[in-house]
PDB file of N, CA and C in Angstrom:
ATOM      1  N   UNK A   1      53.201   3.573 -40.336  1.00  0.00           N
ATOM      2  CA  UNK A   1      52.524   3.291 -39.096  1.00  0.00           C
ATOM      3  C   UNK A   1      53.371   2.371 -38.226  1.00  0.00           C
ATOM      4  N   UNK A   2      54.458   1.421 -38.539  1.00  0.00           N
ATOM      5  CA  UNK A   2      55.052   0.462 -38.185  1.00  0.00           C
ATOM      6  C   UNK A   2      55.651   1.552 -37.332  1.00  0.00           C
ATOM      7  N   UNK A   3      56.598   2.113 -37.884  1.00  0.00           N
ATOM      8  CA  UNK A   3      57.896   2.846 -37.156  1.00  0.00           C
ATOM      9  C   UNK A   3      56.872   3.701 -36.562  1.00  0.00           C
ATOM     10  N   UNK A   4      55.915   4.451 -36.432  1.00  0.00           N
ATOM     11  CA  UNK A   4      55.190   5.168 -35.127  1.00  0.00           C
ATOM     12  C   UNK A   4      54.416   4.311 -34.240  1.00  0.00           C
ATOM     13  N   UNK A   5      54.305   3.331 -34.051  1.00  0.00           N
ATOM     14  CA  UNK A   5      53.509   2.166 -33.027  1.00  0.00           C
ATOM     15  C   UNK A   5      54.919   1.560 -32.368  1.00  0.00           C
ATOM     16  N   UNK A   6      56.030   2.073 -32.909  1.00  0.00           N
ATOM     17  CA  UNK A   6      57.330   1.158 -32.330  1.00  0.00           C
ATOM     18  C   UNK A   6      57.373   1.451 -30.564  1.00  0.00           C
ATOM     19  N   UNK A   7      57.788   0.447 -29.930  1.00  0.00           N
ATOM     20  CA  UNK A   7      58.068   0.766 -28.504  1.00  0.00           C
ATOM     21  C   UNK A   7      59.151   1.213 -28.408  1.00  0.00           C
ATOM     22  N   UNK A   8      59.809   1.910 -29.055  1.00  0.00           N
ATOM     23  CA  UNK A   8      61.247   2.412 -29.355  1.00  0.00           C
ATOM     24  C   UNK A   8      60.559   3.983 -29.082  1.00  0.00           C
ATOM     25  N   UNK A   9      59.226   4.445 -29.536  1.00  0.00           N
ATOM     26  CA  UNK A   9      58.974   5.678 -29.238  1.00  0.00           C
ATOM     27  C   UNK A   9      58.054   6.166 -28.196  1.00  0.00           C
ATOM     28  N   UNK A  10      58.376   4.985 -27.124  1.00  0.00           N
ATOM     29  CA  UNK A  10      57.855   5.171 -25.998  1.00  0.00           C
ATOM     30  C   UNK A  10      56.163   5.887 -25.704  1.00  0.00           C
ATOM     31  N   UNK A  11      55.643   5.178 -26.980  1.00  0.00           N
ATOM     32  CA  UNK A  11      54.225   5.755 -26.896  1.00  0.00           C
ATOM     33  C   UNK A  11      53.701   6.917 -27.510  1.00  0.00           C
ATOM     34  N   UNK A  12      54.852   7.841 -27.208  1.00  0.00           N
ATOM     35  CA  UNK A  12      54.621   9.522 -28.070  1.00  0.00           C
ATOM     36  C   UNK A  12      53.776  10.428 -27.188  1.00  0.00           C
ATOM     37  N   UNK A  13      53.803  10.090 -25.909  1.00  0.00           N
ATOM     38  CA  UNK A  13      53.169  10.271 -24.923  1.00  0.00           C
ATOM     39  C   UNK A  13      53.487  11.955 -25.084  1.00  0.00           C
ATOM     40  N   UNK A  14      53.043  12.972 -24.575  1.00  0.00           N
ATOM     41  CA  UNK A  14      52.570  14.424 -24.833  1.00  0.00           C
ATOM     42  C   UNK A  14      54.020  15.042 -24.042  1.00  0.00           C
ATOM     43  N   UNK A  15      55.125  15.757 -24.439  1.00  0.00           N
ATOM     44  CA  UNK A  15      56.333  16.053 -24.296  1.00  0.00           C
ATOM     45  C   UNK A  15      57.144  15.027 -23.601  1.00  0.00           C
ATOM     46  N   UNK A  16      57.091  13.922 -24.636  1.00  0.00           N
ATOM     47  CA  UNK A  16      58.326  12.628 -24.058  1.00  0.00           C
ATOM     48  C   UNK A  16      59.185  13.193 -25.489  1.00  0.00           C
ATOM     49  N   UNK A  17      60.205  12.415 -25.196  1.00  0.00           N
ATOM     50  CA  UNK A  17      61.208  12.137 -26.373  1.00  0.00           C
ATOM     51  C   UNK A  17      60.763  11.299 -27.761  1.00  0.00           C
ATOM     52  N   UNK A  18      60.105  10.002 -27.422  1.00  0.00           N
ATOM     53  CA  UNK A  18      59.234   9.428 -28.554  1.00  0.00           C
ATOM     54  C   UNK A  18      58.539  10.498 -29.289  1.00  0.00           C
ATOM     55  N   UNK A  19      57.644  11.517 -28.356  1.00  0.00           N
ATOM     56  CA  UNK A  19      56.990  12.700 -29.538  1.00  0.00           C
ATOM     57  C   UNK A  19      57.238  12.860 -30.412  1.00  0.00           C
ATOM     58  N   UNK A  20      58.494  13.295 -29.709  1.00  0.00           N
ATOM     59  CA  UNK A  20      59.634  14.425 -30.552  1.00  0.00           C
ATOM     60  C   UNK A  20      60.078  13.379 -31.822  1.00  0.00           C
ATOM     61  N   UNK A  21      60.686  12.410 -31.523  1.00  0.00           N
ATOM     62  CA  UNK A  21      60.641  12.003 -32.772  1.00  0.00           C
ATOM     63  C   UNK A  21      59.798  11.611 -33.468  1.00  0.00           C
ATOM     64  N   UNK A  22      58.518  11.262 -33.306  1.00  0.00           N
ATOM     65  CA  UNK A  22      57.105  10.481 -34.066  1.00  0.00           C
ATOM     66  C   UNK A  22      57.438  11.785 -35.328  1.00  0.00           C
ATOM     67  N   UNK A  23      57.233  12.915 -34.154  1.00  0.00           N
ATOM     68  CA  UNK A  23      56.609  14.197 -34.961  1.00  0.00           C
ATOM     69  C   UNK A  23      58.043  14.314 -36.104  1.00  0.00           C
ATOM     70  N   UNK A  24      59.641  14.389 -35.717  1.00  0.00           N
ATOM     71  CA  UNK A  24      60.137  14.457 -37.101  1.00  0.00           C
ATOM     72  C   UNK A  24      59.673  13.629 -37.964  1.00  0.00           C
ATOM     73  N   UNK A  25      59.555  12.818 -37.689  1.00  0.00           N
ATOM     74  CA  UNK A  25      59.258  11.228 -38.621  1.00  0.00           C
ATOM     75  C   UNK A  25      58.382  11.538 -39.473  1.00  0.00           C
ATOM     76  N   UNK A  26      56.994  12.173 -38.669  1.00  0.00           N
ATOM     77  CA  UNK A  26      56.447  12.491 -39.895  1.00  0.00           C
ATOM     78  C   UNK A  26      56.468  13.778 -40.959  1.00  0.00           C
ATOM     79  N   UNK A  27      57.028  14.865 -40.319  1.00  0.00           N
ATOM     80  CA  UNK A  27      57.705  16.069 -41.270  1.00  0.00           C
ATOM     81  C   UNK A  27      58.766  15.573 -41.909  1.00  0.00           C
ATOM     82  N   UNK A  28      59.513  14.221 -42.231  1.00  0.00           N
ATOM     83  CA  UNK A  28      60.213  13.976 -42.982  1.00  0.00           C
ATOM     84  C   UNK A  28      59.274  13.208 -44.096  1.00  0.00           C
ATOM     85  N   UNK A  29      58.520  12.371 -43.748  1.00  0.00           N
ATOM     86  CA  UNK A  29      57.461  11.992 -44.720  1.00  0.00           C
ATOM     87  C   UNK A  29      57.041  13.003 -45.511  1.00  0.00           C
ATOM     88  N   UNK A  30      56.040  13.923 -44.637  1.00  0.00           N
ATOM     89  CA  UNK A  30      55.557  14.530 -45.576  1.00  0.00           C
ATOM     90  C   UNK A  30      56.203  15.306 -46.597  1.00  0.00           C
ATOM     91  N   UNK A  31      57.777  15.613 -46.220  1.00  0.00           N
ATOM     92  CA  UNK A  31      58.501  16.481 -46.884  1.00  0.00           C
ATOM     93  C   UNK A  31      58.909  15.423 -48.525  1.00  0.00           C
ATOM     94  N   UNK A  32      59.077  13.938 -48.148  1.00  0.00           N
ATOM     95  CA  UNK A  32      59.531  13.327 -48.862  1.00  0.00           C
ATOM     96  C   UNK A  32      58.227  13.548 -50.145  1.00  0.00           C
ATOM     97  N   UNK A  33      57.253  13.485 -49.803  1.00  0.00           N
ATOM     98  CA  UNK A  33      55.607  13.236 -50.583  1.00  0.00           C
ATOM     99  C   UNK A  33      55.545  14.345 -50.955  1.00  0.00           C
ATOM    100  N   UNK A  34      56.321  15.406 -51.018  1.00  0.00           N
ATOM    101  CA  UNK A  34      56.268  17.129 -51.237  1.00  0.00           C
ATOM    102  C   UNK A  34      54.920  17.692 -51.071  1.00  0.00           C
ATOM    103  N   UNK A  35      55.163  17.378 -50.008  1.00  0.00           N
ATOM    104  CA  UNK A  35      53.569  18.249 -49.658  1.00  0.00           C
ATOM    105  C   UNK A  35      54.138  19.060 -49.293  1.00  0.00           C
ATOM    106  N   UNK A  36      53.678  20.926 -48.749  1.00  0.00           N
ATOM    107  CA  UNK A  36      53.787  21.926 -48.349  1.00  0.00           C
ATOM    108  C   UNK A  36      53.128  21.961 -46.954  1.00  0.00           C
ATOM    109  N   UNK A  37      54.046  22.953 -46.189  1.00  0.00           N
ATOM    110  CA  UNK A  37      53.652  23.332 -44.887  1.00  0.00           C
ATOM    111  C   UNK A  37      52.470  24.329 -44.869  1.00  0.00           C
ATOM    112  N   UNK A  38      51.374  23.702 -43.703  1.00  0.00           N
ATOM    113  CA  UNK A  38      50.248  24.494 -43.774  1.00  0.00           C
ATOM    114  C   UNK A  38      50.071  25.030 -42.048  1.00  0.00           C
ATOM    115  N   UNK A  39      51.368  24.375 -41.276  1.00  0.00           N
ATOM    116  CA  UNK A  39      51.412  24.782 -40.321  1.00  0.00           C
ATOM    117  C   UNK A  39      51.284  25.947 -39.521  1.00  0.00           C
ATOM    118  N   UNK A  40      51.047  26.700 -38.120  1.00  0.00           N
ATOM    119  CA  UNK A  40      51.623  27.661 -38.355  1.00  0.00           C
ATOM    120  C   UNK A  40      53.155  28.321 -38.042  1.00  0.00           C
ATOM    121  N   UNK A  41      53.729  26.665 -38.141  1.00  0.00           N
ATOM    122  CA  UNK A  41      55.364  27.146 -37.701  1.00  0.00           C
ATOM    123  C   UNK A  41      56.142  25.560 -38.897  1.00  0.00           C
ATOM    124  N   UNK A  42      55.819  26.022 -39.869  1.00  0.00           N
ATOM    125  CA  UNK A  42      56.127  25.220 -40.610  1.00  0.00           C
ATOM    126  C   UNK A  42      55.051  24.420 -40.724  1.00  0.00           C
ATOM    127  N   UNK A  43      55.464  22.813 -40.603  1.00  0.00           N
ATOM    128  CA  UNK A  43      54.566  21.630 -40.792  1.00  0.00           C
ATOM    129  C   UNK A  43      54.123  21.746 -39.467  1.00  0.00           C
ATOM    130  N   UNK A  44      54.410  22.357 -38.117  1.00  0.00           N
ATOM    131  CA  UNK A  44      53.933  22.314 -37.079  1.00  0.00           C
ATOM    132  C   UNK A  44      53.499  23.020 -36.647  1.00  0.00           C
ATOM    133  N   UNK A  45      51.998  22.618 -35.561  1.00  0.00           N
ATOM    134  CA  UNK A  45      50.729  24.033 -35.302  1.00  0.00           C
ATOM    135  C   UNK A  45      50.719  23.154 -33.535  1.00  0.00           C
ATOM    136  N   UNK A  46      50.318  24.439 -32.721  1.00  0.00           N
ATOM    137  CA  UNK A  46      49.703  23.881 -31.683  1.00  0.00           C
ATOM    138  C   UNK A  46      48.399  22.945 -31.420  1.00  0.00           C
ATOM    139  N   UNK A  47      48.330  21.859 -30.766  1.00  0.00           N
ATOM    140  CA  UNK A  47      47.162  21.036 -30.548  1.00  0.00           C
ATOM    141  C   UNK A  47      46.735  20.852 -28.857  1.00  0.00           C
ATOM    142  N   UNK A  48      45.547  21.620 -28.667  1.00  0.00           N
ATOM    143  CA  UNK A  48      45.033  21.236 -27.323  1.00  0.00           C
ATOM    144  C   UNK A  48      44.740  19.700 -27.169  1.00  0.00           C
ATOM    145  N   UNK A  49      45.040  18.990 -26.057  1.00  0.00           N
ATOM    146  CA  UNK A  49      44.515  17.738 -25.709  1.00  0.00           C
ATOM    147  C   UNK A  49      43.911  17.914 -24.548  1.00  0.00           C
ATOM    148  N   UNK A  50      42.586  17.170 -24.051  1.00  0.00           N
ATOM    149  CA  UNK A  50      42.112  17.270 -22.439  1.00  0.00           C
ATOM    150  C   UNK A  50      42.187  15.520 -22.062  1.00  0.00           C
ATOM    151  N   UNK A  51      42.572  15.361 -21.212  1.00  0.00           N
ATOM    152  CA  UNK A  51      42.990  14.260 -20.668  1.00  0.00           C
ATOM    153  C   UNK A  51      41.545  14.051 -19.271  1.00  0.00           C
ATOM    154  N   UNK A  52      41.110  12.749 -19.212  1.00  0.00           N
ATOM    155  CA  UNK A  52      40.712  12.324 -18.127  1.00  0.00           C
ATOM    156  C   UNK A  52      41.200  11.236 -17.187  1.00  0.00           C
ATOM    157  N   UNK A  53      40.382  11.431 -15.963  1.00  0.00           N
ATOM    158  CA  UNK A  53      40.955   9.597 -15.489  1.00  0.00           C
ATOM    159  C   UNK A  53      39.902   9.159 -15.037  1.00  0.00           C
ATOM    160  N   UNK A  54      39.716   8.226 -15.005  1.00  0.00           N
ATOM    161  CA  UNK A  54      38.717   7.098 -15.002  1.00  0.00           C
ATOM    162  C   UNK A  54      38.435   6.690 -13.477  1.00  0.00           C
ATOM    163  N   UNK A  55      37.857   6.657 -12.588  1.00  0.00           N
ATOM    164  CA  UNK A  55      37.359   5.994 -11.090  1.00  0.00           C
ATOM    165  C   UNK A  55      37.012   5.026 -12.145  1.00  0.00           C
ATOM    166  N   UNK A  56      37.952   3.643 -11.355  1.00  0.00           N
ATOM    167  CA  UNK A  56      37.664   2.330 -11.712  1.00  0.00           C
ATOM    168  C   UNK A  56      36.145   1.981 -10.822  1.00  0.00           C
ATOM    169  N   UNK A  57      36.828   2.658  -9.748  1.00  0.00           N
ATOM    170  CA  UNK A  57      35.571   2.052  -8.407  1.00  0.00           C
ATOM    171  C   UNK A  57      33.945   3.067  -8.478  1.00  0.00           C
ATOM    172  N   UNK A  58      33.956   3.329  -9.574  1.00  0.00           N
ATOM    173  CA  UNK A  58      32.607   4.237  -9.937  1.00  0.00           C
ATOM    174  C   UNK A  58      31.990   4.392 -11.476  1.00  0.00           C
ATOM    175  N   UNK A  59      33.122   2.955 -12.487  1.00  0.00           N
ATOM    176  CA  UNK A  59      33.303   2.733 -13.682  1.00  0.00           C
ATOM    177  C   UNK A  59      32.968   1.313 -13.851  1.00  0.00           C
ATOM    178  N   UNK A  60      32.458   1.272 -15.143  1.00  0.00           N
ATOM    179  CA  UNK A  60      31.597  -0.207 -15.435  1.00  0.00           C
ATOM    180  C   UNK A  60      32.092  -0.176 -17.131  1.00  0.00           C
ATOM    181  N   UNK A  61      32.788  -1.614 -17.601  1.00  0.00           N
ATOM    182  CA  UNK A  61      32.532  -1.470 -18.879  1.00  0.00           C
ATOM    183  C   UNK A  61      31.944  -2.487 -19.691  1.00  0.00           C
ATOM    184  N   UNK A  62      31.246  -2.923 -20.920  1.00  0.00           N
ATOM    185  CA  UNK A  62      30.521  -3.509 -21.088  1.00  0.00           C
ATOM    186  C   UNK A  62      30.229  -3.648 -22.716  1.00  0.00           C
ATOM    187  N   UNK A  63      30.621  -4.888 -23.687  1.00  0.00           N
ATOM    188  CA  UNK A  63      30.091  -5.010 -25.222  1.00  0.00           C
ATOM    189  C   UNK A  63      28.785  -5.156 -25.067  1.00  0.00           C
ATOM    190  N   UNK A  64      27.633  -4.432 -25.846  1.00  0.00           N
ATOM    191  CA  UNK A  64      26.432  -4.750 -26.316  1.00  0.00           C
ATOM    192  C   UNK A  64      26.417  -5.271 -27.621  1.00  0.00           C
ATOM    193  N   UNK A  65      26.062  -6.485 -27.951  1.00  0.00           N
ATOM    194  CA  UNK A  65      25.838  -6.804 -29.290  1.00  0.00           C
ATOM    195  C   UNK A  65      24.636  -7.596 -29.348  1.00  0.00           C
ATOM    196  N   UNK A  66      23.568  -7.095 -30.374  1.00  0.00           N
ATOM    197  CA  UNK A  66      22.310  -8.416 -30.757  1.00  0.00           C
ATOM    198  C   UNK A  66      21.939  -7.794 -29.654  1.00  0.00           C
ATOM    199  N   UNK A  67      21.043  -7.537 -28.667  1.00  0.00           N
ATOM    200  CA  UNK A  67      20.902  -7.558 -27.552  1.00  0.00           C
ATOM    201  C   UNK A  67      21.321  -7.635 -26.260  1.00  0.00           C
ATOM    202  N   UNK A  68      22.510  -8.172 -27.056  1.00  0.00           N
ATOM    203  CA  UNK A  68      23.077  -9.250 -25.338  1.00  0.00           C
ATOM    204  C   UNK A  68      24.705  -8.251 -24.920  1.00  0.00           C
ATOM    205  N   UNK A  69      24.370  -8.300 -23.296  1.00  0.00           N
ATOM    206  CA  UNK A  69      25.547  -7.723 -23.182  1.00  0.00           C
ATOM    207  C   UNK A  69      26.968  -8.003 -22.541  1.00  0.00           C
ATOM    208  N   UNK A  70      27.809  -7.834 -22.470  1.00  0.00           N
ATOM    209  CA  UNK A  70      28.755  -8.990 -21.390  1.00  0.00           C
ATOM    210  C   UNK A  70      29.939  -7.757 -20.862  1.00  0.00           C
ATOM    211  N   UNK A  71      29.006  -7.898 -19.475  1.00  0.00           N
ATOM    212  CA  UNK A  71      30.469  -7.132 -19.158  1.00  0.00           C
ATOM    213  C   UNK A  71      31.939  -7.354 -18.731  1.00  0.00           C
ATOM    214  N   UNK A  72      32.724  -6.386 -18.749  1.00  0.00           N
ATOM    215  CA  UNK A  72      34.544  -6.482 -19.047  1.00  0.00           C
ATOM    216  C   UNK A  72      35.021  -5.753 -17.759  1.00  0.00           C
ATOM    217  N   UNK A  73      35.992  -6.595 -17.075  1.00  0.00           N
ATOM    218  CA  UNK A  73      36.865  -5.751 -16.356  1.00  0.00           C
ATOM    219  C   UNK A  73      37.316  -4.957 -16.740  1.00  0.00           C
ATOM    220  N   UNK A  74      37.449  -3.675 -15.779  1.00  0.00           N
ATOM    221  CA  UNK A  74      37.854  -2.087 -15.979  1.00  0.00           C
ATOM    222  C   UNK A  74      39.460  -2.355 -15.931  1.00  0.00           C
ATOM    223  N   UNK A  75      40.132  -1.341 -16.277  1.00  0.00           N
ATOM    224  CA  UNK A  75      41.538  -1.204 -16.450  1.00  0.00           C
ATOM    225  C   UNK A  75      42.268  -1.456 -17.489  1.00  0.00           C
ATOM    226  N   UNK A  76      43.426  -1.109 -16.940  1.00  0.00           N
ATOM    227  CA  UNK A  76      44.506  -1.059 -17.916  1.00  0.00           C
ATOM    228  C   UNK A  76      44.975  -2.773 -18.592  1.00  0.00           C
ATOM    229  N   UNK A  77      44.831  -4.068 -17.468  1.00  0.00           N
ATOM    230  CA  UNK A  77      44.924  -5.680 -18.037  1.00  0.00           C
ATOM    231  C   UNK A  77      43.842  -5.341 -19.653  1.00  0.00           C
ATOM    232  N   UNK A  78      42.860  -4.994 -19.815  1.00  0.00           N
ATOM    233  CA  UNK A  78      41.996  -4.963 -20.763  1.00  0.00           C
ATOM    234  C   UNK A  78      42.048  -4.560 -21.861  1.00  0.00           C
ATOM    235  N   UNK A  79      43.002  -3.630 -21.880  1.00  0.00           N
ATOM    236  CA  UNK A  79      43.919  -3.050 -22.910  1.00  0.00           C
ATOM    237  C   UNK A  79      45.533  -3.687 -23.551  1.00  0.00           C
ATOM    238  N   UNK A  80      46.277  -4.430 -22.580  1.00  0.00           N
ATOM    239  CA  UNK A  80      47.271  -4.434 -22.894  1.00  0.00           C
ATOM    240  C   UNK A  80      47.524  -5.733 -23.893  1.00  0.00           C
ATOM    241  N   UNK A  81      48.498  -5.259 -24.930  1.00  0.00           N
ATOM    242  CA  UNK A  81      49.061  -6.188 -25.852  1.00  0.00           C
ATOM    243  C   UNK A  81      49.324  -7.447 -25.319  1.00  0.00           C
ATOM    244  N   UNK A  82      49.168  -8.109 -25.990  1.00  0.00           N
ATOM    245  CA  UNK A  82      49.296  -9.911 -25.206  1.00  0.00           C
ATOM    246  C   UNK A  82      50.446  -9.949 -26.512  1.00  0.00           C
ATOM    247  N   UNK A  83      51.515 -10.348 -26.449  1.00  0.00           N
ATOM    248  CA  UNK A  83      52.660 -11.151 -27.212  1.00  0.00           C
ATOM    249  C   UNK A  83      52.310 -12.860 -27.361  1.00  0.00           C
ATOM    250  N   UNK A  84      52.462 -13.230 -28.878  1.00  0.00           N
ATOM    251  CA  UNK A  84      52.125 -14.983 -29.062  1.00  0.00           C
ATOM    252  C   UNK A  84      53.514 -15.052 -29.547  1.00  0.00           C
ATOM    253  N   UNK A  85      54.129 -16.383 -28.114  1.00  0.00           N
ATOM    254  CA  UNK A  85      55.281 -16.621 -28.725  1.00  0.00           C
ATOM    255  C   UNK A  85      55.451 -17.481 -29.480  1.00  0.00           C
TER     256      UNK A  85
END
């Protein structure tokens, strides 16, 4: 999981270069663990993804816990990795 979360693979974002390698990375794993291909092109099969986007300005987000709720600024700040130096 280390070496596929790396920022070296630029996310693995859907035909980047990071993909491409996540995806050897892990047909070398699995090859190492001798597992067999159940793919239908080897270890590799087609995968649909549907993508949305979000209207911030028509979007609300919000933890409920116990009752109580507190809402969170929308966006991408809300998500991003904070580094402790």
């Amino acid at each position: 999981m280390k070496y596929l979360a790396d920022d070296s693979l630029e996310a693995a974002t859907q035909c980047s270069e990071g993909l491409r390698k996540a995806q050897a990375y892990a047909v070398e794993q699995f090859k190492k663990a001798g597992l067999e291909p159940a793919g239908s092109d080897g270890f590799y099969q087609p995968v649909s993804f549907m993508q949305y986007e979000l209207d911030e300005s028509k979007s609300s987000l919000a933890l409920v816990a116990n009752g109580e709720t507190r809402p969170l600024p929308c966006g991408r700040s809300v998500f991003q990795h904070k580094s402790h130096a």
